[in-house]
N, C-alpha and C. Protein backbone atom coordinates (compact mmCIF):
# COMPACT_ATOMS: atom_id res chain seq x y z
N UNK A 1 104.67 -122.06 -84.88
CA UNK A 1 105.98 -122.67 -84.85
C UNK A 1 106.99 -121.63 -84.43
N UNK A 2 107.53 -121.79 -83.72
CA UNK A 2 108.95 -121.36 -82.86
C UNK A 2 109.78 -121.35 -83.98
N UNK A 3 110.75 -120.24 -84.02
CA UNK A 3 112.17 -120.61 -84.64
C UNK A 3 113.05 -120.07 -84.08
N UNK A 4 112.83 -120.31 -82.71
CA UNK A 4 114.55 -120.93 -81.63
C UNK A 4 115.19 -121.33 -82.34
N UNK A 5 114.77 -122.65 -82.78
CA UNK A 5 115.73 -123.64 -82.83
C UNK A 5 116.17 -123.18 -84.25
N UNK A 6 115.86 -122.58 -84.99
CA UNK A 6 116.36 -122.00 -86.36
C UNK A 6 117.16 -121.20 -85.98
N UNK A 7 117.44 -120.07 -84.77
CA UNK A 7 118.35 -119.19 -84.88
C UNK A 7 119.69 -119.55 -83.67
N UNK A 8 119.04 -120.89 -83.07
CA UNK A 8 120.20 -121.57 -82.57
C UNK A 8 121.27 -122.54 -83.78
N UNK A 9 120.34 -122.95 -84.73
CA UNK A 9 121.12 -123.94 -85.63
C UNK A 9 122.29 -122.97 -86.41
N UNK A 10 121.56 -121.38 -87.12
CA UNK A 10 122.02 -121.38 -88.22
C UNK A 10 123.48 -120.46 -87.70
N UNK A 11 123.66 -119.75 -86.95
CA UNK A 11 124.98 -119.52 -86.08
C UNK A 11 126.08 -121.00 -86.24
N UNK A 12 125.60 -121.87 -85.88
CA UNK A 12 126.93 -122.99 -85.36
C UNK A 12 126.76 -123.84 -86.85
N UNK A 13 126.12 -123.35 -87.91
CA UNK A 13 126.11 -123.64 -89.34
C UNK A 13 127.39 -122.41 -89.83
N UNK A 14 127.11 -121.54 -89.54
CA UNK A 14 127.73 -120.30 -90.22
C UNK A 14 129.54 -120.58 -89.13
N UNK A 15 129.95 -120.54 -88.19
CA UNK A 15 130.87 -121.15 -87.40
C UNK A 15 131.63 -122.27 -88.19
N UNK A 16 131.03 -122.95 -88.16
CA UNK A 16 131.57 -124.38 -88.59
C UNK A 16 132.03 -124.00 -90.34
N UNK A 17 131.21 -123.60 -90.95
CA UNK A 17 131.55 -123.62 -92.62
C UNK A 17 132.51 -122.59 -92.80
N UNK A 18 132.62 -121.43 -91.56
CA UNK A 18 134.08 -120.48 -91.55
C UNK A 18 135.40 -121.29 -91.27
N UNK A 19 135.09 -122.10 -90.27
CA UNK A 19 136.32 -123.06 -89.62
C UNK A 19 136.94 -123.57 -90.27
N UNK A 20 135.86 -124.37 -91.44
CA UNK A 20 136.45 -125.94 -91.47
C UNK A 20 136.26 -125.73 -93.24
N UNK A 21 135.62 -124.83 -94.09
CA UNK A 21 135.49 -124.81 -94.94
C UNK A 21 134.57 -125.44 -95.94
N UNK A 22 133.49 -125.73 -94.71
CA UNK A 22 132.16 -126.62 -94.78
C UNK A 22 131.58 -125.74 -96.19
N UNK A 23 131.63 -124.42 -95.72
CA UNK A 23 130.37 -123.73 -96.87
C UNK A 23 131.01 -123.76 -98.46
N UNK A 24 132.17 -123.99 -98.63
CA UNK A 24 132.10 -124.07 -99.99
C UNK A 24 131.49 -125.05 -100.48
N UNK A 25 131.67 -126.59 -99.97
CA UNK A 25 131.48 -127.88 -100.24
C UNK A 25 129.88 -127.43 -99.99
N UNK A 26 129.52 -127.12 -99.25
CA UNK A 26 127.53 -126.53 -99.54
C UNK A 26 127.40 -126.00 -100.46
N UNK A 27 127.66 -124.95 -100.73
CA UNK A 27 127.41 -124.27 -102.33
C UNK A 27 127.79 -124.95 -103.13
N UNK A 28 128.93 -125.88 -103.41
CA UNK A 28 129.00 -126.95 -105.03
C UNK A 28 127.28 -127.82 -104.61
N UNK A 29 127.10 -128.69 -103.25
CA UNK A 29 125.92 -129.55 -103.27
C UNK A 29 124.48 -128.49 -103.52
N UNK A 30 124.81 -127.21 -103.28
CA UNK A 30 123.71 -126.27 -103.59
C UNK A 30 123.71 -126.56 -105.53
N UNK A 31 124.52 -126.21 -105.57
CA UNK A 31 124.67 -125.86 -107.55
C UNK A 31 124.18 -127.25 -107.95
N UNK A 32 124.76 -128.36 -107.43
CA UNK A 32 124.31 -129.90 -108.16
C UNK A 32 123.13 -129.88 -107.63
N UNK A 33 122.81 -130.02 -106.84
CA UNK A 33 120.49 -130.29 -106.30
C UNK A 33 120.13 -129.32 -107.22
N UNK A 34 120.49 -128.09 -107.06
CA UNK A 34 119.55 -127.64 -108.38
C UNK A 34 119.26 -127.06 -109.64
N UNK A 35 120.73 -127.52 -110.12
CA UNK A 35 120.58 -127.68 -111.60
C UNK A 35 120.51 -129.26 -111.89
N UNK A 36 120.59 -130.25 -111.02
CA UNK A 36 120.43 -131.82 -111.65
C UNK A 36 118.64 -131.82 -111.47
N UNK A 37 118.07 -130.94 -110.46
CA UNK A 37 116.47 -131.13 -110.30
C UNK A 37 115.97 -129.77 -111.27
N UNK A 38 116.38 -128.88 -111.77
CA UNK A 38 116.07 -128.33 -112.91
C UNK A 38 116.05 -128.75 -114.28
N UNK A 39 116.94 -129.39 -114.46
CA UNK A 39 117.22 -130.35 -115.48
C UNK A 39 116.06 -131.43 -115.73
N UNK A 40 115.75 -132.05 -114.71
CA UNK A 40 115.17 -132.76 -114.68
C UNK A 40 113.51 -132.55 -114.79
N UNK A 41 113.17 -131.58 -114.22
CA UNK A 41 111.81 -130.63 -114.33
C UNK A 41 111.24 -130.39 -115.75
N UNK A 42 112.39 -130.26 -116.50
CA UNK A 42 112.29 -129.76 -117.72
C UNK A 42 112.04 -130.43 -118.54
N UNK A 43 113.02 -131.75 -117.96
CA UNK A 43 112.81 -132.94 -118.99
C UNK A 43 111.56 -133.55 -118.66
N UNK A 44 111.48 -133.58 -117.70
CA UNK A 44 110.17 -133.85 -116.91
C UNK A 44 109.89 -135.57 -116.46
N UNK A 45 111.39 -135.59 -116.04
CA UNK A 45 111.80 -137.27 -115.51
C UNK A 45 111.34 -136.96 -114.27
N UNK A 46 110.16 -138.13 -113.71
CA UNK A 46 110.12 -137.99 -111.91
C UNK A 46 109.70 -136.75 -111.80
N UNK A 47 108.80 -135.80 -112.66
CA UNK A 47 108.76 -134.75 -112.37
C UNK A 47 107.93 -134.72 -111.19
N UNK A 48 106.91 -135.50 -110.20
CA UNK A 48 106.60 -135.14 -109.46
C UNK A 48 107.15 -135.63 -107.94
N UNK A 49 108.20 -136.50 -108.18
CA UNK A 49 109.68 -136.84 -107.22
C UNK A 49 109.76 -135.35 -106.91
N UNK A 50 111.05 -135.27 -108.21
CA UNK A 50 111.79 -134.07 -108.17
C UNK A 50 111.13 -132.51 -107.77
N UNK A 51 109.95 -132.49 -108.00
CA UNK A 51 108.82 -131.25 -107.52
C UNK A 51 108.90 -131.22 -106.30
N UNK A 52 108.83 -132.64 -105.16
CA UNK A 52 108.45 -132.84 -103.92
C UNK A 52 109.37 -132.38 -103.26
N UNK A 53 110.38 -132.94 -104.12
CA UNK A 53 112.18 -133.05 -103.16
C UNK A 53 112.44 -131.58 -103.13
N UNK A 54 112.63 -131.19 -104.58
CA UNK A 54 113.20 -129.57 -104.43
C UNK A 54 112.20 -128.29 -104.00
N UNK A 55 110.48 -128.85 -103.48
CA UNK A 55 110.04 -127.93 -102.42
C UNK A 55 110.69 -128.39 -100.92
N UNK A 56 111.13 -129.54 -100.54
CA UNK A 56 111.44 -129.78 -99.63
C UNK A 56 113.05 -129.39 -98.94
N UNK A 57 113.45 -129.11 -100.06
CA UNK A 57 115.08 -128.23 -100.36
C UNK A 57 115.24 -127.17 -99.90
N UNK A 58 114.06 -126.44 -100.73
CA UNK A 58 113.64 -124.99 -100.47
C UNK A 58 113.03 -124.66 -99.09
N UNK A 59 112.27 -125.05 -98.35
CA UNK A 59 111.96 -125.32 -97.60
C UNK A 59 112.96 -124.94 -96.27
N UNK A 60 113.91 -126.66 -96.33
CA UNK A 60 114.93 -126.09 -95.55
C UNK A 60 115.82 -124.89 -95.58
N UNK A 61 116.39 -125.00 -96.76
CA UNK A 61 117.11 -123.71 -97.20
C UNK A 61 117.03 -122.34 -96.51
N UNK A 62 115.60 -122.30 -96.47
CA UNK A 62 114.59 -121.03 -96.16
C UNK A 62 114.94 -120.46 -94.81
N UNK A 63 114.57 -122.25 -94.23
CA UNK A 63 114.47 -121.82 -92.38
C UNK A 63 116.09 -122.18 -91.96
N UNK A 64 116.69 -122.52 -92.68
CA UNK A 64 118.38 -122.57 -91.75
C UNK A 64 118.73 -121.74 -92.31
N UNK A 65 119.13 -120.99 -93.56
CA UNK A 65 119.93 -119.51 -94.00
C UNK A 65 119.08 -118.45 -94.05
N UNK A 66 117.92 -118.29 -94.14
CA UNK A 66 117.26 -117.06 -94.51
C UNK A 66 116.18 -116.55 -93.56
N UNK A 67 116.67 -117.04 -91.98
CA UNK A 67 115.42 -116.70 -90.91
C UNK A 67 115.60 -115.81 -90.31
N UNK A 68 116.74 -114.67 -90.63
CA UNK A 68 116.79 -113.30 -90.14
C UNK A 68 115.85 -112.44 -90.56
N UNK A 69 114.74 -112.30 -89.59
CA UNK A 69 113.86 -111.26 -90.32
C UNK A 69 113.88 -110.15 -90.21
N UNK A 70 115.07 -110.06 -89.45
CA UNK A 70 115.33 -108.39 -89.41
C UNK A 70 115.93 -107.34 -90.46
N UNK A 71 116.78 -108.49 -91.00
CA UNK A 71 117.72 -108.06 -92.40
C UNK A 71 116.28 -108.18 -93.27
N UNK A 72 116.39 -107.78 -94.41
CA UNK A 72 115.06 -106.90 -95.58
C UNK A 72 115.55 -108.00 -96.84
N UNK A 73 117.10 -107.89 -97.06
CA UNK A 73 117.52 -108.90 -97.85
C UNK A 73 117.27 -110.15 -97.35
N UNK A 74 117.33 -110.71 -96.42
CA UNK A 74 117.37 -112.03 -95.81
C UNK A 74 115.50 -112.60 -96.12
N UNK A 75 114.73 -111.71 -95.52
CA UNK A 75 113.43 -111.83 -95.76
C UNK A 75 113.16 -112.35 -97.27
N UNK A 76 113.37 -111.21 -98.05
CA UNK A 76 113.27 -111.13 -99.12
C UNK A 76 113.50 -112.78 -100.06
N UNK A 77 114.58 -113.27 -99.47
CA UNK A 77 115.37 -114.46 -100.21
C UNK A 77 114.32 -115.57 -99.40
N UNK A 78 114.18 -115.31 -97.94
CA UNK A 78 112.94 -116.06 -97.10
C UNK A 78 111.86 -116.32 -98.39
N UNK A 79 110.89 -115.13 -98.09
CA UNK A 79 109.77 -115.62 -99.46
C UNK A 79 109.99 -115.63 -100.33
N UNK A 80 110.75 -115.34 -101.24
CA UNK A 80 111.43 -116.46 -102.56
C UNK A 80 111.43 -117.56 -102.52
N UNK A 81 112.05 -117.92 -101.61
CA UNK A 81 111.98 -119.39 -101.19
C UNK A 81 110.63 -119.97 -100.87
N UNK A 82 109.88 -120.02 -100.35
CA UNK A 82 108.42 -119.80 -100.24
C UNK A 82 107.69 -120.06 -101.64
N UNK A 83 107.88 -119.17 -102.35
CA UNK A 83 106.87 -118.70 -103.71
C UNK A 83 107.76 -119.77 -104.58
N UNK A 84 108.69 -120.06 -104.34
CA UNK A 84 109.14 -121.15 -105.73
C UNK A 84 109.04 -122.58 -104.76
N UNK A 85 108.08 -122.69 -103.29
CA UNK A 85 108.09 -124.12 -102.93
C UNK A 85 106.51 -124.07 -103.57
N UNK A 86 105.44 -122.86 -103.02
CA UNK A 86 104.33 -123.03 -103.84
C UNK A 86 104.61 -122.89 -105.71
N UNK A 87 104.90 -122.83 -106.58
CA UNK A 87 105.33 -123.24 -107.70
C UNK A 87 105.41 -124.73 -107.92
N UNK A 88 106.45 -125.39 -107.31
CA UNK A 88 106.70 -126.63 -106.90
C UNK A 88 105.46 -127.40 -106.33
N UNK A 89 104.92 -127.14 -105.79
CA UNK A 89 103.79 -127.91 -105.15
C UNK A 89 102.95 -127.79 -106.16
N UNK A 90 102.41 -126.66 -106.53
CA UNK A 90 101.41 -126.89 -107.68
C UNK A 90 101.74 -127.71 -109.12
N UNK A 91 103.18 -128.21 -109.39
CA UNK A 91 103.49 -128.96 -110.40
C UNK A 91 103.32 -130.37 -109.81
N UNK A 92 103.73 -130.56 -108.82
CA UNK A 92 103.99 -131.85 -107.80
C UNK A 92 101.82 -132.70 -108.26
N UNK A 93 101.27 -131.55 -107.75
CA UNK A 93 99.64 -131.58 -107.96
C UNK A 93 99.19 -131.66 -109.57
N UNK A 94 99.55 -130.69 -110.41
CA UNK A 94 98.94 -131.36 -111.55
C UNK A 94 100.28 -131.88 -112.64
N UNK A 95 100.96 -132.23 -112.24
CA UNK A 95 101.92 -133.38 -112.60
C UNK A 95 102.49 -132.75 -114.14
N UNK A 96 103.67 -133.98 -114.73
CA UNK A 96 103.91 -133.43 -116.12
C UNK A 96 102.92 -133.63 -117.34
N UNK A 97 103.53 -132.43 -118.38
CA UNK A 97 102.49 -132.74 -119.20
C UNK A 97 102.93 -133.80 -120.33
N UNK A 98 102.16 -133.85 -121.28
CA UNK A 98 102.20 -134.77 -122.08
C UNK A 98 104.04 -135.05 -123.12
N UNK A 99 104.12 -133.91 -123.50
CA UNK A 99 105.43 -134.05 -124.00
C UNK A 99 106.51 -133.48 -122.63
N UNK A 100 106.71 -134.68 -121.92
CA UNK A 100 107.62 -135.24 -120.79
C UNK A 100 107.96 -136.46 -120.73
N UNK A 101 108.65 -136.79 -120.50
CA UNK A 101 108.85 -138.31 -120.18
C UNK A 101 108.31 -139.07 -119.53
N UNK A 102 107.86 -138.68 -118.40
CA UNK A 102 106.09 -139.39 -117.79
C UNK A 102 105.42 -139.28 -118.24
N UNK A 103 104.80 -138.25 -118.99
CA UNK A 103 103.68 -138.46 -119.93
C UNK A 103 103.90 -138.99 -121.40
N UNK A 104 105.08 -139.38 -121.84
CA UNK A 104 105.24 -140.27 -122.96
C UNK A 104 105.03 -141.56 -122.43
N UNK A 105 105.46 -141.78 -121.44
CA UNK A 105 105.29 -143.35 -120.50
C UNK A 105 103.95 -143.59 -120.16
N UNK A 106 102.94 -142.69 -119.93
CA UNK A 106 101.21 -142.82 -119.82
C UNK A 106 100.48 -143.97 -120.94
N UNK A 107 100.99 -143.39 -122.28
CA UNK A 107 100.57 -143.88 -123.00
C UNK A 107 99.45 -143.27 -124.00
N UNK A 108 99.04 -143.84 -124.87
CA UNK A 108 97.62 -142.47 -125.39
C UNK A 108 96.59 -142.73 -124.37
N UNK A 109 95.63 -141.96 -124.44
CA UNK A 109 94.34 -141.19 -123.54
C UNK A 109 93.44 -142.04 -124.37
C-alpha cells in the first residue's frame, strides 16, 4: 500500500484546521469517541461494536496524522496506534466477559 495519498491528504487537513479552526472542533470529537468508547469497553455495552469501531478510529487516526516517518515522535504515536488497534481486535475476537453487560444478557451457561 502506497501512502501518497496519506501525505497528500494530511497537509490540506493540517491547512484547513489552521484556517478555519477545524482542529479544535477535531480534538473535542477526538476526546468524545474516546472516552464515550472507553466508557463503554469497560462497561462492556456493545463491547464488540465499540472494539470494531475504535480499532477502526485508530486506524485512521494513524494514517492521516501520524504518517511522517521521518519524525521518531510521529512514528512512535504511528505504532501506538497500531498496538492499541491489535488490543482492540483481540477483544472484538474473544468478546466481553461475564460480568459486562453482554454477558449478563447471555444468560447462565
Amino acid at each position: 500500500m502506497r501512502l501518497d495519498l496519506v501525505h497528500r491528504v494530511v497537509p490540506v487537513v493540517e491547512d484547513r484546521s489552521a484556517q478555519d479552526g477545524v482542529g479544535a472542533r477535531f480534538d473535542r470529537l477526538d476526546e468524545v469517541v474516546e472516552l464515550a468508547g472507553a466508557l463503554l469497553l469497560i462497561l462492556g455495552f456493545r463491547a464488540r461494536f465499540v472494539a470494531l469501531s475504535l480499532a477502526g478510529f485508530c486506524v485512521v487516526t494513524a494514517l492521516l496524522f501520524h504518517a511522517n516517518f521521518t519524525d521518531r515522535t510521529q512514528m512512535f504515536h504511528f505504532l501506538k496506534n497500531f498496538a492499541i488497534v491489535g488490543g482492540l481486535l483481540a477483544l472484538y475476537v474473544s468478546g466481553p466477559g461475564r460480568m459486562s453487560f453482554d454477558g449478563m444478557n447471555d444468560g447462565p451457561e
